[in-house]
C-alpha atoms as a PDB file:
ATOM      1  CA  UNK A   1      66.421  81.922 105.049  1.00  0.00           C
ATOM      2  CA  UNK A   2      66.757  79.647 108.040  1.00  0.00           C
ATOM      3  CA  UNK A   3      65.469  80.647 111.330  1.00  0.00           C
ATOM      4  CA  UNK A   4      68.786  80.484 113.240  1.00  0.00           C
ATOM      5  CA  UNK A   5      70.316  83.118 111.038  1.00  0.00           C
ATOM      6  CA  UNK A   6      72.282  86.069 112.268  1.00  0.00           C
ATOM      7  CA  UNK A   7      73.120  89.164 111.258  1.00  0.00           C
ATOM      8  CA  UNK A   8      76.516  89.722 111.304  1.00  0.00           C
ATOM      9  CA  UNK A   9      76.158  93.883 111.610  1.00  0.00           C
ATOM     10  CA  UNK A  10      74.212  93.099 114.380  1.00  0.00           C
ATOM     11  CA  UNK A  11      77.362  91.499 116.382  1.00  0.00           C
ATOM     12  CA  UNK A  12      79.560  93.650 118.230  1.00  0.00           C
ATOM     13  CA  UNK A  13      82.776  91.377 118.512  1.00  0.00           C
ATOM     14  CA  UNK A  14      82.126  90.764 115.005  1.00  0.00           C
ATOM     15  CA  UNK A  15      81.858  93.927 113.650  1.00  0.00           C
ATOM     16  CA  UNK A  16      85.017  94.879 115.865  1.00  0.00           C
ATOM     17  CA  UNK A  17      86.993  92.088 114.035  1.00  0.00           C
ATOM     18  CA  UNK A  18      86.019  93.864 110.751  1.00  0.00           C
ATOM     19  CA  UNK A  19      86.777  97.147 111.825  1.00  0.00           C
ATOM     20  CA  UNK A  20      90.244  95.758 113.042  1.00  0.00           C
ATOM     21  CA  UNK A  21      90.961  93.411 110.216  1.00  0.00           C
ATOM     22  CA  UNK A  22      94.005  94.677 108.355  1.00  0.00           C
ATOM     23  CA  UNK A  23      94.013  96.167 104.818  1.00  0.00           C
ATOM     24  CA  UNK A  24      94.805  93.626 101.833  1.00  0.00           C
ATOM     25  CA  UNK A  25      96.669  96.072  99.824  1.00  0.00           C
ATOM     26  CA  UNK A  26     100.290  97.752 102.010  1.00  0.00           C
ATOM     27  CA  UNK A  27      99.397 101.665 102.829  1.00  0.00           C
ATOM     28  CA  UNK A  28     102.268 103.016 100.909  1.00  0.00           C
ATOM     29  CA  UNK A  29     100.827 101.737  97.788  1.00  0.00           C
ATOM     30  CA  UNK A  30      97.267 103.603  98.410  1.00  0.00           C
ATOM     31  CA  UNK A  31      99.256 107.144  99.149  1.00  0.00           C
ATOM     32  CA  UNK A  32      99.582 109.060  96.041  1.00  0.00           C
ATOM     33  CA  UNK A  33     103.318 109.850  95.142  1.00  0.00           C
ATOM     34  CA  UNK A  34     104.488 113.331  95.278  1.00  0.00           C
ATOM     35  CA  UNK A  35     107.306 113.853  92.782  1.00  0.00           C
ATOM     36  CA  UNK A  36     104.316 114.787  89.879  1.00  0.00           C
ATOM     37  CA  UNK A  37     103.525 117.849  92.538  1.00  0.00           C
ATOM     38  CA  UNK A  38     107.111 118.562  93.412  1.00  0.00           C
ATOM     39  CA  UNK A  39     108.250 118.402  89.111  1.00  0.00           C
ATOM     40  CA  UNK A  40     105.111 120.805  88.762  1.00  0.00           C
ATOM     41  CA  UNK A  41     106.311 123.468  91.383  1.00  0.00           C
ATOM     42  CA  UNK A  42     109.618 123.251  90.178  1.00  0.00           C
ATOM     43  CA  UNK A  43     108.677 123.695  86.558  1.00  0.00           C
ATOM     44  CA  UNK A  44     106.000 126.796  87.848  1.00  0.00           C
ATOM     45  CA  UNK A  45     109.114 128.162  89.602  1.00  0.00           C
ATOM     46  CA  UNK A  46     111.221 128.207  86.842  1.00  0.00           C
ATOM     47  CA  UNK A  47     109.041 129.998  84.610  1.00  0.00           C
ATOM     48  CA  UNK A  48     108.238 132.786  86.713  1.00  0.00           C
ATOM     49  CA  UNK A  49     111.971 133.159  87.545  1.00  0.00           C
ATOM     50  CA  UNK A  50     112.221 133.235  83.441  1.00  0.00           C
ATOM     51  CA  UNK A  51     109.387 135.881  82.919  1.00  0.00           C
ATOM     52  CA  UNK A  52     110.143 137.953  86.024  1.00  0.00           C
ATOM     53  CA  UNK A  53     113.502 138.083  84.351  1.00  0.00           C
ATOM     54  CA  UNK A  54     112.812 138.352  80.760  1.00  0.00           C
ATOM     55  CA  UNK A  55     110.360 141.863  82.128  1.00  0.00           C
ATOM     56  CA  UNK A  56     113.815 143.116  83.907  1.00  0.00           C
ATOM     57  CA  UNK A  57     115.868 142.792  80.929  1.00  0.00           C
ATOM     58  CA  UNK A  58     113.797 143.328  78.078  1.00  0.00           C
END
């Protein structure tokens, strides 16, 4: 390594930049969707609504 060599961790306007630095990929891409957990709750409804009513009438 050379002698005039700097760590850039060890710069606080630097590291500052970084912290600041937008994202490469858009945040609604990284947030998981939420119609798998919506269909899931709606499919769990519907078969306790069946059971609970298949034990009334049966």
């Amino acid at each position: 390594m050379t002698e005039n060599y700097t760590d850039p961790s060890g710069n606080t306007a630097q590291f500052r930049a970084f912290v600041d630095a937008p994202e490469s990929a858009p945040a609604s891409s990284s947030a998981p969707s939420r119609l798998p957990l919506i269909a899931g709750v709606g499919v769990a409804v519907v078969v306790v609504v069946a059971l609970v009513a298949w034990l009334a009438l049966g």
